[in-house]
Protein backbone atom coordinates (compact mmCIF):
# COMPACT_ATOMS: atom_id res chain seq x y z
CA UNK A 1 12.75 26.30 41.43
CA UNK A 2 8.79 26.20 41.58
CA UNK A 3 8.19 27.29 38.04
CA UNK A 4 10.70 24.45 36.44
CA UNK A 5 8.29 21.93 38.68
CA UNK A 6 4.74 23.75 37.80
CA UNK A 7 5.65 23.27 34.17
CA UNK A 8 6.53 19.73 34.63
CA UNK A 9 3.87 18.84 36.58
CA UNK A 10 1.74 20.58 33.41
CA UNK A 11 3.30 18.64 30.89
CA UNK A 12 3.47 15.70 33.24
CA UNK A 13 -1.13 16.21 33.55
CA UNK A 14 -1.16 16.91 29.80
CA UNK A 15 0.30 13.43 28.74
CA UNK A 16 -1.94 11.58 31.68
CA UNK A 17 -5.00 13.00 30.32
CA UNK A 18 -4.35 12.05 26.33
CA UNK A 19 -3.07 8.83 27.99
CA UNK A 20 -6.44 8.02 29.68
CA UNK A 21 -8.12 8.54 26.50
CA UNK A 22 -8.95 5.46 25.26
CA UNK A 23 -9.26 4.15 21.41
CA UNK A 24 -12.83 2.13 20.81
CA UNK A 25 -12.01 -1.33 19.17
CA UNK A 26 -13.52 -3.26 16.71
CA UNK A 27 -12.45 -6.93 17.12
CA UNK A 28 -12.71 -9.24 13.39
CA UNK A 29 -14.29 -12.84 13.98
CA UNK A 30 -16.45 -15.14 12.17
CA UNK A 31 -15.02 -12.79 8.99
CA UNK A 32 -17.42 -10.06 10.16
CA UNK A 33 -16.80 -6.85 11.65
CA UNK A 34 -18.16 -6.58 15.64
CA UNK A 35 -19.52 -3.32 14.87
CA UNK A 36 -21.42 -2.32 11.55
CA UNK A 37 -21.03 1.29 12.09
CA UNK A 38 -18.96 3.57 14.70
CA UNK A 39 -18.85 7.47 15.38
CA UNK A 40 -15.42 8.85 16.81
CA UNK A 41 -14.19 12.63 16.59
CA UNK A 42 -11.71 13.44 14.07
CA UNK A 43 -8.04 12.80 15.51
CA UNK A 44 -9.56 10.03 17.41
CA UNK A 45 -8.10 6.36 16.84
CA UNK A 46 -10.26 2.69 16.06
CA UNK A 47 -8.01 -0.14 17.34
CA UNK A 48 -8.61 -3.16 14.70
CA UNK A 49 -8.13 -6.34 16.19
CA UNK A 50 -8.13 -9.50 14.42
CA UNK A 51 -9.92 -12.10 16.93
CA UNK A 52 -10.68 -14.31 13.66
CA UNK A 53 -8.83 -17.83 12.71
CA UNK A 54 -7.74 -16.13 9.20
CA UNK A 55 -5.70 -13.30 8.09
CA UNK A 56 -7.89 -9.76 6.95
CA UNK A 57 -7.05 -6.72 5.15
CA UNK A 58 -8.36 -4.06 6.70
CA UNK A 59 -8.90 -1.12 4.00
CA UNK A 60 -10.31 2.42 3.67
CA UNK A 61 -10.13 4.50 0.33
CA UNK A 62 -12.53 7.35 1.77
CA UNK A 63 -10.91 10.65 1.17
CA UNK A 64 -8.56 12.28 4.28
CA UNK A 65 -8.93 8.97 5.22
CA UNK A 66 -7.36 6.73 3.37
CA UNK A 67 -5.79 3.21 4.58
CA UNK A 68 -4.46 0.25 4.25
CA UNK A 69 -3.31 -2.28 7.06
CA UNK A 70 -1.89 -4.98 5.16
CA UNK A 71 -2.22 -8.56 6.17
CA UNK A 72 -3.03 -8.72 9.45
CA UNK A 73 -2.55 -12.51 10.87
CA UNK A 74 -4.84 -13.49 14.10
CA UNK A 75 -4.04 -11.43 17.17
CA UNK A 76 -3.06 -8.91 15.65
CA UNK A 77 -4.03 -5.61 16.53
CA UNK A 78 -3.42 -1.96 14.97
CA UNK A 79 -4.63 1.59 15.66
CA UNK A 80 -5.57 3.92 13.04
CA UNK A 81 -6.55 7.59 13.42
CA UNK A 82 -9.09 9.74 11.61
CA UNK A 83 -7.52 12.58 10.43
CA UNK A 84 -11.03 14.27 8.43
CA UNK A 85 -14.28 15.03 9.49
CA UNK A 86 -16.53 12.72 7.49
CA UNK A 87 -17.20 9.42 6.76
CA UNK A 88 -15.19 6.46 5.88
CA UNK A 89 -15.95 2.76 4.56
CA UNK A 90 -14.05 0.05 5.98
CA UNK A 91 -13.51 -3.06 4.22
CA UNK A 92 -11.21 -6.11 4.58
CA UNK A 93 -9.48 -6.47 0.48
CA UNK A 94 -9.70 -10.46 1.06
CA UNK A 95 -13.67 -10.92 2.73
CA UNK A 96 -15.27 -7.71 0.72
CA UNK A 97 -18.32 -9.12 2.20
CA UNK A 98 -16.68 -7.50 5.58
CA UNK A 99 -17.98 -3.92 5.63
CA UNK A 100 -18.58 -1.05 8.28
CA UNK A 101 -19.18 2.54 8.66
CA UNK A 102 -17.17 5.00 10.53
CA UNK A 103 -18.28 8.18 11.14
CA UNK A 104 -15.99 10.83 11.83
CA UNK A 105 -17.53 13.92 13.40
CA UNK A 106 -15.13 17.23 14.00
């Protein structure tokens, strides 16, 4: 009966570690990105959050990893992974002014 239990218990710590990992977040308001630039590790996650009064477009067509959130109305919030070491621009397709850097190291 122990080994059953050890291996659940295993899985069981497995899941409660990648659980306690927690995604960085970039919030949108004032139709500006809070952060201009970000490093993560590849596999790692951004939560966007729109905290704005209007709808954005978050967008990324760097290489390995390439995106594109839709419309995203206020309060919305999405997570997006980065699959490739690298870097990637972020943009929103309706405030092009709204630009950041994320750096994705392996």
């Amino acid at each position: 009966m122990r080994k059953p239990t050890s291996l659940a218990l295993v899985v069981l710590m497995g899941l409660t570690v990648g659980a306690l990992a927690a995604n960085l977040t970039i919030t949108q308001k004032g139709r500006i990105f809070s952060s201009e630039s970000v490093t993560i590790k590849k596999g790692e996650a951004l939560t966007f959050v729109n905290d704005d009064t209007v709808p954005h477009n978050i967008v990324s067509t760097s290489k390995g990893n390439e995106f594109n959130l839709g419309s995203q109305p206020p309060g919305a919030a999405t997570d997006v992974t980065f699959k490739e070491a690298g870097e990637a621009l972020i943009i929103c397709a309706i405030h092009p002014r709204m630009k950041m850097t994320v750096k994705i190291a392996e």
